[in-house]
Protein backbone atom coordinates (compact mmCIF):
# COMPACT_ATOMS: atom_id res chain seq x y z
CA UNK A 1 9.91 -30.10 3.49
CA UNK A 2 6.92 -29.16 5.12
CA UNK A 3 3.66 -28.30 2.86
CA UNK A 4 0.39 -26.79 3.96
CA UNK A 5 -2.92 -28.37 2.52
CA UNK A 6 -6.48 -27.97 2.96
CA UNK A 7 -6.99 -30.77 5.05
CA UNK A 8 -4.85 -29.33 7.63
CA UNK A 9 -4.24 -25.68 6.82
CA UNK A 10 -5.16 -24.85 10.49
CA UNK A 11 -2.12 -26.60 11.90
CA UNK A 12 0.64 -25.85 8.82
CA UNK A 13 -0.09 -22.55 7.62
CA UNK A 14 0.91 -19.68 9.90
CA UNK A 15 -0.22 -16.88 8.09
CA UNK A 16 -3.76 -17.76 8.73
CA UNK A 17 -3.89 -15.76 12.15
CA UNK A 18 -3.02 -12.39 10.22
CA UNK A 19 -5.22 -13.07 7.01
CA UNK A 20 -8.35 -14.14 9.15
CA UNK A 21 -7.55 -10.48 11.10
CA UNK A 22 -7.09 -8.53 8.24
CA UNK A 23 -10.29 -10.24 6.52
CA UNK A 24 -12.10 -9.11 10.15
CA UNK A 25 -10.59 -5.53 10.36
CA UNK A 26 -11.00 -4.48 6.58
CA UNK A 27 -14.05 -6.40 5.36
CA UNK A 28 -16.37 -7.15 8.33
CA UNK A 29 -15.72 -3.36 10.51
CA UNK A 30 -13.38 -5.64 13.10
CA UNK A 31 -16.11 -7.82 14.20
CA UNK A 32 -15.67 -10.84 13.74
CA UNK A 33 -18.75 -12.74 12.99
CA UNK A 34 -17.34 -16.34 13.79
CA UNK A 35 -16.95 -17.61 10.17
CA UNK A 36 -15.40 -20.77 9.07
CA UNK A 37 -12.00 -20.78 7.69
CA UNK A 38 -13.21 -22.88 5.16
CA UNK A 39 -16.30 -20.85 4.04
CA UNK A 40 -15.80 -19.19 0.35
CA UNK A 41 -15.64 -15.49 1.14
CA UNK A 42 -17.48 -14.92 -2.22
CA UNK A 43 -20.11 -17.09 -2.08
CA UNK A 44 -20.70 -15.64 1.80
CA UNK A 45 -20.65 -11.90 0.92
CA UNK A 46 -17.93 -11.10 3.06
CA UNK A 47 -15.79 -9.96 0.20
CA UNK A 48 -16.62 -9.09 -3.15
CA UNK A 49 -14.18 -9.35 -6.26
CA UNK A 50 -12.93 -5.83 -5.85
CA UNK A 51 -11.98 -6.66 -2.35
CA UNK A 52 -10.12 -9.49 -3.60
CA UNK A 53 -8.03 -7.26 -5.02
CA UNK A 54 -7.33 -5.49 -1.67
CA UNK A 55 -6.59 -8.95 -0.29
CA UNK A 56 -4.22 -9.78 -2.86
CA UNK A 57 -2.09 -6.59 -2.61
CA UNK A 58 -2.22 -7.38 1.54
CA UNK A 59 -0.51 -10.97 0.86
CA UNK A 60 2.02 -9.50 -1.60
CA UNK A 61 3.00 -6.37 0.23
CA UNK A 62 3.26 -8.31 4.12
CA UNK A 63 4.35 -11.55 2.90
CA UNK A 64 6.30 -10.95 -0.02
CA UNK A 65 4.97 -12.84 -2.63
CA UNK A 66 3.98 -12.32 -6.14
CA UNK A 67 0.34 -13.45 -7.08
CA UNK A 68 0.15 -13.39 -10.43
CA UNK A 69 -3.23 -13.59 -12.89
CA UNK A 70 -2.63 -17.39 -12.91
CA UNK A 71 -2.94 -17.65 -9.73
CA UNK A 72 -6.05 -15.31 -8.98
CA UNK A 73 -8.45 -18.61 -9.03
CA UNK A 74 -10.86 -19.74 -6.43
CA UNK A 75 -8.56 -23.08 -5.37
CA UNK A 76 -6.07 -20.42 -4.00
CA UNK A 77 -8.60 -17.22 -3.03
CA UNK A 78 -11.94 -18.69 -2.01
CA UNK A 79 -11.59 -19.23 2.38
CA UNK A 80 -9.11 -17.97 4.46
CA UNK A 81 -8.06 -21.67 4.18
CA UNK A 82 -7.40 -21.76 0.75
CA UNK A 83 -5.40 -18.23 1.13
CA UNK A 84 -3.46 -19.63 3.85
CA UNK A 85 -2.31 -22.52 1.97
CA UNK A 86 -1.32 -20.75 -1.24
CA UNK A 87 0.61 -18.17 1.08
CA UNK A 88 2.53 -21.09 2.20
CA UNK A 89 2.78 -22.44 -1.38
CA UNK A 90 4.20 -19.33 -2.57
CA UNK A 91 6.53 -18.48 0.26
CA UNK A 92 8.12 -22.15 -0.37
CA UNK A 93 8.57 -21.90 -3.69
CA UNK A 94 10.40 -18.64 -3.05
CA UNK A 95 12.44 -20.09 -0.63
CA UNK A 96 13.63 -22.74 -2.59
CA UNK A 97 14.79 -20.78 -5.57
């Protein structure tokens, strides 16, 4: 079985492309400014917590998971990275059941 983690999201996780673009088109006007993957959105300013709400009804509704309160922590929502990788978490463990 195939796992994504943070030391190589970029390679494993495949819904980075699409949350990185939907990050650029909803948050930053569609310019992207050339942030790192790995940079916390929070501490950055690109998104605040009400737009992590927005995020987390984008992953639910185009990847079909479930996020629930326990998982609405900063190891899973912080970077694009971090998203990445719990998409990939959460599609698995969906898959599996």
């Amino acid at each position: 079985m195939r796992t994504a983690t943070l030391t190589d999201t970029t390679l494993t996780a495949p819904a980075l492309p699409e949350i990185r673009a939907f990050i650029v088109e909803n948050f930053l006007l569609g310019k992207d400014s050339g942030f790192d993957n790995s940079e916390s959105l929070l501490e950055s300013g690109i998104i605040d917590s009400t737009g992590i709400m927005h995020v987390v009804a984008f992953l639910e509704e185009r990847f079909g998971i479930a996020v629930d309160d326990d998982d609405m922590i900063a190891d899973n929502l912080e970077s694009v990275d971090r998203i990445a990788a719990f998409v990939g978490r959460k599609q698995e463990l969906r898959n599996a059941a």
